[in-house]
PDB file of N, CA and C in Angstrom:
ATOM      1  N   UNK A   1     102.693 110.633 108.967  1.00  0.00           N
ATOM      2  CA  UNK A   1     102.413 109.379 108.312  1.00  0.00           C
ATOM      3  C   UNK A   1     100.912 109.284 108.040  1.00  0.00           C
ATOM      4  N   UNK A   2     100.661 108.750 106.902  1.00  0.00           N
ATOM      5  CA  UNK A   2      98.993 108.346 106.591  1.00  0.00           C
ATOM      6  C   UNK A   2      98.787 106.749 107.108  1.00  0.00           C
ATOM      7  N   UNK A   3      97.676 107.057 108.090  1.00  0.00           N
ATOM      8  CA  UNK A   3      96.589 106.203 108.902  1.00  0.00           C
ATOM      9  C   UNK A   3      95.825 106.047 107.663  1.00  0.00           C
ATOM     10  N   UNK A   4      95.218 104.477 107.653  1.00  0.00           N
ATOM     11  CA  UNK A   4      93.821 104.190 106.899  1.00  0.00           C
ATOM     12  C   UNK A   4      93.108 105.481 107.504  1.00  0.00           C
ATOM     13  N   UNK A   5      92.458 105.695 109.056  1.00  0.00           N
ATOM     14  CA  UNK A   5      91.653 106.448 109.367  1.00  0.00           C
ATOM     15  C   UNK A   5      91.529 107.766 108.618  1.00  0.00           C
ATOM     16  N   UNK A   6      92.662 107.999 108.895  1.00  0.00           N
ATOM     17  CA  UNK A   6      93.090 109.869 107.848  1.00  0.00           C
ATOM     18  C   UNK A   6      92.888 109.483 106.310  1.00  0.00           C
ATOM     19  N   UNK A   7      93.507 107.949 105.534  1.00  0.00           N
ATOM     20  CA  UNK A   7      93.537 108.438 104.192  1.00  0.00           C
ATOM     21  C   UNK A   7      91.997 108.826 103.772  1.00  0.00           C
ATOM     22  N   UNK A   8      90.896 107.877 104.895  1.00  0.00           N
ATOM     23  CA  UNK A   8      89.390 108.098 104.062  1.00  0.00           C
ATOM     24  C   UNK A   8      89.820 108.909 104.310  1.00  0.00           C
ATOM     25  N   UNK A   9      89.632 110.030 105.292  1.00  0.00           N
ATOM     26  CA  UNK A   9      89.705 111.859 105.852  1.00  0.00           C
ATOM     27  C   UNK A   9      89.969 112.423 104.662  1.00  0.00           C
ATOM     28  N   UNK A  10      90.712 112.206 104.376  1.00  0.00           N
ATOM     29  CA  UNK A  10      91.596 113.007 103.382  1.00  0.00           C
ATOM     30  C   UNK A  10      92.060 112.994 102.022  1.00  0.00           C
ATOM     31  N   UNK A  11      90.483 111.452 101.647  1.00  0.00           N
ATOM     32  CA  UNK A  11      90.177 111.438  99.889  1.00  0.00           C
ATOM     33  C   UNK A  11      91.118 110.625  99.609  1.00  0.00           C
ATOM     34  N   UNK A  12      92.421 109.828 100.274  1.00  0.00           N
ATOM     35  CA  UNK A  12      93.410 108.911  99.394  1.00  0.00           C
ATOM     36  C   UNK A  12      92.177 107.889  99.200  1.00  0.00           C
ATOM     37  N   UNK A  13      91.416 107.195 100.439  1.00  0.00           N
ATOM     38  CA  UNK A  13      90.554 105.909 100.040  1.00  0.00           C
ATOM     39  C   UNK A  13      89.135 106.299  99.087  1.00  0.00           C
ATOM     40  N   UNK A  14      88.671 105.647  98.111  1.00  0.00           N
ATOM     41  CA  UNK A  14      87.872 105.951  97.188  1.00  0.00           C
ATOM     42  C   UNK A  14      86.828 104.032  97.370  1.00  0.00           C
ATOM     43  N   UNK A  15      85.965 104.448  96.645  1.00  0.00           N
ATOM     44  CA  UNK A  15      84.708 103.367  96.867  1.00  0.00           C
ATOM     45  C   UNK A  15      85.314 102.177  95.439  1.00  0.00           C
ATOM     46  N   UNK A  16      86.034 102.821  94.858  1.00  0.00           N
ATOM     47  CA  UNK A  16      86.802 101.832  93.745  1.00  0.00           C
ATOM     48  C   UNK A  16      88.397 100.997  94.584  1.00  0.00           C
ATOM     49  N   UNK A  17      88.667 101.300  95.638  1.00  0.00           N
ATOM     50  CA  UNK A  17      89.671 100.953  96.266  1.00  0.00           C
ATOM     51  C   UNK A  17      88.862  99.328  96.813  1.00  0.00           C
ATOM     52  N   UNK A  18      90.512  98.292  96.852  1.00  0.00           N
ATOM     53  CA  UNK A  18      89.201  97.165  97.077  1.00  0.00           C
ATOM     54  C   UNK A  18      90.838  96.304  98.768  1.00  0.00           C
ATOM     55  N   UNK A  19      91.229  97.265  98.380  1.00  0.00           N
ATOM     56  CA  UNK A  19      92.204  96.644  99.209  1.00  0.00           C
ATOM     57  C   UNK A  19      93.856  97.949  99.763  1.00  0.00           C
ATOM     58  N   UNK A  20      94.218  97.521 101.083  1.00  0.00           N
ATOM     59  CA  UNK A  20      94.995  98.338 101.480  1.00  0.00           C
ATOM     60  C   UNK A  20      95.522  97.458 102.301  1.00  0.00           C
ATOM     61  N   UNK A  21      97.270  98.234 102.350  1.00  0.00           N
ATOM     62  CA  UNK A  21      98.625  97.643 102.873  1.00  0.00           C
ATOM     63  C   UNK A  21      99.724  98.432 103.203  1.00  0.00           C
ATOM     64  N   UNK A  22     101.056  97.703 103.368  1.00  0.00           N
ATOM     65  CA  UNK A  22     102.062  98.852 103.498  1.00  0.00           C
ATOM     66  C   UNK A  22     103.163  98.522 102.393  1.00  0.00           C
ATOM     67  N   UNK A  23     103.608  99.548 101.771  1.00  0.00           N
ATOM     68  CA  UNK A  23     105.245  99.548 101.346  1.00  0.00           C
ATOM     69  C   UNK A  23     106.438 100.134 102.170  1.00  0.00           C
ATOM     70  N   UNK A  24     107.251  98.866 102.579  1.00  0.00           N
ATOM     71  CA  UNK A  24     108.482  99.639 103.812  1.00  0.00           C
ATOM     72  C   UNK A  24     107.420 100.572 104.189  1.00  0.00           C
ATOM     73  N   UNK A  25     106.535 100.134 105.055  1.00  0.00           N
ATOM     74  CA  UNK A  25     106.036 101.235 106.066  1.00  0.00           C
ATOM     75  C   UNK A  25     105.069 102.529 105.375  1.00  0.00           C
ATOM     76  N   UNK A  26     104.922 102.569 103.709  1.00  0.00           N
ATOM     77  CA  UNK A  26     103.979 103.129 103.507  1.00  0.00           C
ATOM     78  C   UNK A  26     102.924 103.032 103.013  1.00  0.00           C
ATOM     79  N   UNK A  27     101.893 103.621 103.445  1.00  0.00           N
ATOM     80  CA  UNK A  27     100.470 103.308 103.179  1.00  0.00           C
ATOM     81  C   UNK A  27     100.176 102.908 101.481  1.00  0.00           C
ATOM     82  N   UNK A  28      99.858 102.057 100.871  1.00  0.00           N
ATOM     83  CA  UNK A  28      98.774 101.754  99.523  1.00  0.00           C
ATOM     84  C   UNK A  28      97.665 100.987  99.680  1.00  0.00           C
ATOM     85  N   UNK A  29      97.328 101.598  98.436  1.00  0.00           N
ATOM     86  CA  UNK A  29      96.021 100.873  97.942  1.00  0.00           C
ATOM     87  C   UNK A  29      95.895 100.283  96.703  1.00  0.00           C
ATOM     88  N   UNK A  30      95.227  98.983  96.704  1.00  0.00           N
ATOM     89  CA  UNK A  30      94.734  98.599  95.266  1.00  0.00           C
ATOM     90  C   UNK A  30      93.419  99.043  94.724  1.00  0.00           C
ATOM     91  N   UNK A  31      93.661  99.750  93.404  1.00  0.00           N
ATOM     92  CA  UNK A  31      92.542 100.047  92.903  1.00  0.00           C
ATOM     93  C   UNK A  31      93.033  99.603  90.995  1.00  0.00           C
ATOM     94  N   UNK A  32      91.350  99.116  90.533  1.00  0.00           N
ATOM     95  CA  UNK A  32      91.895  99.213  89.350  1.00  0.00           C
ATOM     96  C   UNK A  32      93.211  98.296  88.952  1.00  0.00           C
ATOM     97  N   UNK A  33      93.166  97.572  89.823  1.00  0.00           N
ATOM     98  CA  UNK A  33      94.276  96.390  89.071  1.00  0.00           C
ATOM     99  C   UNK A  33      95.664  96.974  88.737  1.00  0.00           C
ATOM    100  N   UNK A  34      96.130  98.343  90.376  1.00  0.00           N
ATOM    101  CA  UNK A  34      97.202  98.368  90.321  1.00  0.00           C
ATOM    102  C   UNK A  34      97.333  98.992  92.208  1.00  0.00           C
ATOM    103  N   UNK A  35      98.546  98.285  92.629  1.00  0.00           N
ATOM    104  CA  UNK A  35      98.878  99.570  93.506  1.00  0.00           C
ATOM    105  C   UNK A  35      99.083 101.025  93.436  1.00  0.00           C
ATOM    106  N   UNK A  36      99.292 101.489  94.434  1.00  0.00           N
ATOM    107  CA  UNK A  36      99.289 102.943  94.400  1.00  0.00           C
ATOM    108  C   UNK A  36      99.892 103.471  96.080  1.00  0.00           C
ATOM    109  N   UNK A  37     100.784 104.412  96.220  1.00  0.00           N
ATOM    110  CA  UNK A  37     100.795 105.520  97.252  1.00  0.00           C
ATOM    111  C   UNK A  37      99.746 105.743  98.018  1.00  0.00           C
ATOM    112  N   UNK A  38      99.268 105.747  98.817  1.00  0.00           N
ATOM    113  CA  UNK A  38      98.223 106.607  99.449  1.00  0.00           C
ATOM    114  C   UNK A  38      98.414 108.243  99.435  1.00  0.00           C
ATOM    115  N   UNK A  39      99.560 108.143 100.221  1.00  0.00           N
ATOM    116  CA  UNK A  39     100.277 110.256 100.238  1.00  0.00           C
ATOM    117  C   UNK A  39      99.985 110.379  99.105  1.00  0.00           C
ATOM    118  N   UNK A  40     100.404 109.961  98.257  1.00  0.00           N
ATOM    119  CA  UNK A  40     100.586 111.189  96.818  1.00  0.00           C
ATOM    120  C   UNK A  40     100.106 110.897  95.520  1.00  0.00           C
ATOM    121  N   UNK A  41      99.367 109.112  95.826  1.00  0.00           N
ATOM    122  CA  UNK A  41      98.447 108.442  94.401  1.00  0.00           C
ATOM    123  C   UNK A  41      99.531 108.040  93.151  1.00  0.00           C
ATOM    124  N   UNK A  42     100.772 107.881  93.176  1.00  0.00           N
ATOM    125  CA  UNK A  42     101.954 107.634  92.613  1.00  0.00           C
ATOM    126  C   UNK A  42     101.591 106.126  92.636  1.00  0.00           C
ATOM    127  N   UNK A  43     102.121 105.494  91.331  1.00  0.00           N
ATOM    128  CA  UNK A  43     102.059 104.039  91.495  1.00  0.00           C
ATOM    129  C   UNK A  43     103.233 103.294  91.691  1.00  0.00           C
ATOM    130  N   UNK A  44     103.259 102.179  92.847  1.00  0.00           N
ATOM    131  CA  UNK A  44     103.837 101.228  93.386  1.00  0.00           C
ATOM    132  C   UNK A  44     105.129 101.017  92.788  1.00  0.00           C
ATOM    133  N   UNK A  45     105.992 101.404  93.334  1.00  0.00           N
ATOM    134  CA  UNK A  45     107.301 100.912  92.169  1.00  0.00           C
ATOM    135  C   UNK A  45     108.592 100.680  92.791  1.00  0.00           C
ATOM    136  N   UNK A  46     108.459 100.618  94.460  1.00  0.00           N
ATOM    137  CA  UNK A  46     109.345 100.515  95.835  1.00  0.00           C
ATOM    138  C   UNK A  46     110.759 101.436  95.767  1.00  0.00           C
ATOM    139  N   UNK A  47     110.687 102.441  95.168  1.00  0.00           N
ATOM    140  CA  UNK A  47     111.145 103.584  95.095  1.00  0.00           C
ATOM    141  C   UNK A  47     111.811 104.006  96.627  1.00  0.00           C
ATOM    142  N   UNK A  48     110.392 103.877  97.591  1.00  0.00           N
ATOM    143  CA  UNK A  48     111.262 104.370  98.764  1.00  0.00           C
ATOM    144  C   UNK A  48     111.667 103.927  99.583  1.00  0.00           C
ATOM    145  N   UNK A  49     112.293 104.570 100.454  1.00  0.00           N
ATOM    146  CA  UNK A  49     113.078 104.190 101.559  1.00  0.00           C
ATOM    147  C   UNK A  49     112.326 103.763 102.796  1.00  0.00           C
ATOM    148  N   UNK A  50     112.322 102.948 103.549  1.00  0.00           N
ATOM    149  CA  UNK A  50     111.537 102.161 104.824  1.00  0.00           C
ATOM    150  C   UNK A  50     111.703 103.603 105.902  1.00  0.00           C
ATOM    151  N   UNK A  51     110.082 103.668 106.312  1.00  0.00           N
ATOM    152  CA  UNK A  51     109.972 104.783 106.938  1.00  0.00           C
ATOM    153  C   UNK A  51     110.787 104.343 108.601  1.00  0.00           C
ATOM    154  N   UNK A  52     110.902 103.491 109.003  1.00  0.00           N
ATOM    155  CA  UNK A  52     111.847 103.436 110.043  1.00  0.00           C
ATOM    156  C   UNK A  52     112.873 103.694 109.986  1.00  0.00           C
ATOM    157  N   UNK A  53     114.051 102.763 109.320  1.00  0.00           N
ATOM    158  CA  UNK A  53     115.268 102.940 109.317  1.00  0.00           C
ATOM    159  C   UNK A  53     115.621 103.765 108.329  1.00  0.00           C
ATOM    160  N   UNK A  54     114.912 104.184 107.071  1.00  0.00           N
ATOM    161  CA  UNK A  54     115.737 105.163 106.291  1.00  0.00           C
ATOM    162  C   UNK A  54     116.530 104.510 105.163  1.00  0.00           C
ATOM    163  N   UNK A  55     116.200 102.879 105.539  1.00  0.00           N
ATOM    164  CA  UNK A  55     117.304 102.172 104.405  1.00  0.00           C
ATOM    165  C   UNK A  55     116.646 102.084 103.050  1.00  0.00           C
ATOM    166  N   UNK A  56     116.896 101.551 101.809  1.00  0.00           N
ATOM    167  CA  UNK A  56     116.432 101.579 100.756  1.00  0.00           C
ATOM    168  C   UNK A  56     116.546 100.187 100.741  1.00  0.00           C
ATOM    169  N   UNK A  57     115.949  99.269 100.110  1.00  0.00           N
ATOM    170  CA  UNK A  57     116.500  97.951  99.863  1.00  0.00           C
ATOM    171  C   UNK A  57     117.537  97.227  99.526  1.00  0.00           C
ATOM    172  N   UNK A  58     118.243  96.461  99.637  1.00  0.00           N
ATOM    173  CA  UNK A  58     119.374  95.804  98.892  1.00  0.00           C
ATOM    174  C   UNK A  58     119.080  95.590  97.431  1.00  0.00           C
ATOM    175  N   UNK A  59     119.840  95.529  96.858  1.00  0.00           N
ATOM    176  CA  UNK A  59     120.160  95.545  95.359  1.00  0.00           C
ATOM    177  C   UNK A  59     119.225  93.507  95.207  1.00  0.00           C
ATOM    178  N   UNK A  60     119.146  92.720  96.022  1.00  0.00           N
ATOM    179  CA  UNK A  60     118.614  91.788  96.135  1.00  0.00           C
ATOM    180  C   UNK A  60     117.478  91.603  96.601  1.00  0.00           C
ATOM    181  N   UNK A  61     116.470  93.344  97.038  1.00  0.00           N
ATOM    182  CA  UNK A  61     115.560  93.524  97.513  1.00  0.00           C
ATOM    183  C   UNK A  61     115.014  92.687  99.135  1.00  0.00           C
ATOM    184  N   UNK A  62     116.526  92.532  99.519  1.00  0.00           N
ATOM    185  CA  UNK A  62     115.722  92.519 100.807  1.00  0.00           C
ATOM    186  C   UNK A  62     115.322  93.564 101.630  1.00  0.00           C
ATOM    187  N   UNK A  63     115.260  93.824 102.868  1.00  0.00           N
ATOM    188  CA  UNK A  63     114.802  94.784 103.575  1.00  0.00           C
ATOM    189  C   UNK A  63     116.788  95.108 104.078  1.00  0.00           C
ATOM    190  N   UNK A  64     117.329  96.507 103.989  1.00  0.00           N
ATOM    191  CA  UNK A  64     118.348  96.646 104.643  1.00  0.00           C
ATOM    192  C   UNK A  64     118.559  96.686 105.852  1.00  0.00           C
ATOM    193  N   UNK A  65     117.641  96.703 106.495  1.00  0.00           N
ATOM    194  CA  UNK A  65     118.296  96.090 107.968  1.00  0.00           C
ATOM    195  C   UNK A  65     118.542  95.118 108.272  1.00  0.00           C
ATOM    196  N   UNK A  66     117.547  93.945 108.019  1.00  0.00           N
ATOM    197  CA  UNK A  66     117.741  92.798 107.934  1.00  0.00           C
ATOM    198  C   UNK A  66     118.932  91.794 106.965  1.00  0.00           C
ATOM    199  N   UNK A  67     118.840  92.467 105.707  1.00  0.00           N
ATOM    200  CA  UNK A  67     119.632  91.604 104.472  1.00  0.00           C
ATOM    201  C   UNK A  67     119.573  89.961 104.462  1.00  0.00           C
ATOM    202  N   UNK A  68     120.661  89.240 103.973  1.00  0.00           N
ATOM    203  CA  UNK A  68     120.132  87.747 103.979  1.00  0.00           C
ATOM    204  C   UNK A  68     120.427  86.958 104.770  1.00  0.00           C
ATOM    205  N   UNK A  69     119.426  86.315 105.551  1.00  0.00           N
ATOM    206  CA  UNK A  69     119.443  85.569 106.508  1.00  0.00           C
ATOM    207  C   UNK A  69     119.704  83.864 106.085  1.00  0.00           C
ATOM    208  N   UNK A  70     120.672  83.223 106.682  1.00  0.00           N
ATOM    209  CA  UNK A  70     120.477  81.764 105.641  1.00  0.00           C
ATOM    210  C   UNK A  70     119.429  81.318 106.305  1.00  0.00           C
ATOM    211  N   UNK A  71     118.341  80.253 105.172  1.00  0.00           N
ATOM    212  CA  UNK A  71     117.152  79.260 105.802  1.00  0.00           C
ATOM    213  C   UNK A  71     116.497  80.162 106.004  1.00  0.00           C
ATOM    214  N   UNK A  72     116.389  81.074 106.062  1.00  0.00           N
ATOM    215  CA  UNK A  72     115.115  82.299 106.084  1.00  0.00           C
ATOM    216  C   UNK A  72     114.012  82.212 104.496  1.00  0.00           C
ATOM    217  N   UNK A  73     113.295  81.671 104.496  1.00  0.00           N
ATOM    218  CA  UNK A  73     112.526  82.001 103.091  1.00  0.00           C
ATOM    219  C   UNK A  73     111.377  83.395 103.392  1.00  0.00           C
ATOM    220  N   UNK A  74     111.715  83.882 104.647  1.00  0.00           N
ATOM    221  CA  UNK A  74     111.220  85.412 104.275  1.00  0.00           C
ATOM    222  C   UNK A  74     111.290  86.288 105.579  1.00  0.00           C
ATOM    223  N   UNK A  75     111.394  87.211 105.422  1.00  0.00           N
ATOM    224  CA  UNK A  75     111.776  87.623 106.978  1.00  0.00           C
ATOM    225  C   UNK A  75     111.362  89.303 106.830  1.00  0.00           C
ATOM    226  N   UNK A  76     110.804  90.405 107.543  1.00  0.00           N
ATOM    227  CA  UNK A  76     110.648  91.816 107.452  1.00  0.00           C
ATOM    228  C   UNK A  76     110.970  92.373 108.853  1.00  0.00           C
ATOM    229  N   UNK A  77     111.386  93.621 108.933  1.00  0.00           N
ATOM    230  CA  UNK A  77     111.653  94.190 110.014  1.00  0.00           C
ATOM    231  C   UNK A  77     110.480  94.788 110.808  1.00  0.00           C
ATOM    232  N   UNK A  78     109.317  94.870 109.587  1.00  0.00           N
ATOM    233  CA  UNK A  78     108.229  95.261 110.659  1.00  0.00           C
ATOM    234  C   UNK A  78     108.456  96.798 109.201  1.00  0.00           C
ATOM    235  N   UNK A  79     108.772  97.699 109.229  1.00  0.00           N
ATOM    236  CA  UNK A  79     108.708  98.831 108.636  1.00  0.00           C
ATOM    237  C   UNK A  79     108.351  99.556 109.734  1.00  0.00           C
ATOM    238  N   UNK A  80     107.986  99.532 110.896  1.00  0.00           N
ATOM    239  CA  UNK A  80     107.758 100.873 111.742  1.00  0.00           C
ATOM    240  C   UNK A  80     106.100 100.069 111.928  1.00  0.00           C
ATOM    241  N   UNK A  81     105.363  99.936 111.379  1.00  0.00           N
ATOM    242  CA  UNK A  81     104.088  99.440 111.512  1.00  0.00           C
ATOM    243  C   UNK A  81     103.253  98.010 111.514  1.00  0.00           C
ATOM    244  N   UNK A  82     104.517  97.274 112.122  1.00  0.00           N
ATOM    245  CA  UNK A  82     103.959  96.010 112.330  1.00  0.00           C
ATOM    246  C   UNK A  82     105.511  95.035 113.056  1.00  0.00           C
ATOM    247  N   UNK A  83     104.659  93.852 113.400  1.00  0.00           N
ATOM    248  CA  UNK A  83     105.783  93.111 114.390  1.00  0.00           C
ATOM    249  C   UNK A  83     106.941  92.744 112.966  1.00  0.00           C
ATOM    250  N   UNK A  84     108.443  92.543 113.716  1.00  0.00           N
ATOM    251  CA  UNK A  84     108.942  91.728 112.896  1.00  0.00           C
ATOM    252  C   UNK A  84     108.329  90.545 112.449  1.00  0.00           C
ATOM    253  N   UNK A  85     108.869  89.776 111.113  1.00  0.00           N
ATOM    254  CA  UNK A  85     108.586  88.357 110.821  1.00  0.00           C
ATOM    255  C   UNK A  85     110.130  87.658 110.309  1.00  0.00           C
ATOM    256  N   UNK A  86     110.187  86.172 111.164  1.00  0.00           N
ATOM    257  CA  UNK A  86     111.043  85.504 110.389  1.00  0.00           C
ATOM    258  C   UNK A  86     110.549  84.519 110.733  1.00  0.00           C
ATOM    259  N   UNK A  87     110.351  83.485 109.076  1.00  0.00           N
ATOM    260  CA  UNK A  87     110.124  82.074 108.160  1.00  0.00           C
ATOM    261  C   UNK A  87     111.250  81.639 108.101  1.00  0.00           C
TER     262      UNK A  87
END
């Protein structure tokens, strides 16, 4: 997995980068008035699968482990790199 620490290491972070986060658990960055991959500099398009569970999203884009919670106005499993949240 790419660490902020490793992406500077390893040239994903650049001095035009103005911001960094996760998708399902993987590393991006905003640069240039778009997201982006960190691994592979591919732009943002939630393509993949949540590096924990392996699930892909629901067709309603929730998170598949979770799916829809009633009275929930937002809820994440965490992706592997952060606490759950439920709103």
């Amino acid at each position: 997995m790419i660490t902020f620490a490793n992406a500077k290491k390893r040239k994903y972070w650049d001095d035009n980068m103005i911001a960094i986060s996760h998708a399902r658990g993987h590393l991006i960055g905003f640069r240039q008035g778009h997201w982006y991959f960190l691994d592979t500099g591919e732009p943002l398009n939630y393509s993949r699968a949540c590096i924990q569970c392996g699930l892909f999203p629901t067709k309603e884009g929730y998170d598949a482990c979770v799916g829809f919670i009633p009275g929930i106005t937002s809820a994440c499993c965490g992706h592997g790199v952060g606490d759950k949240i439920k709103q």
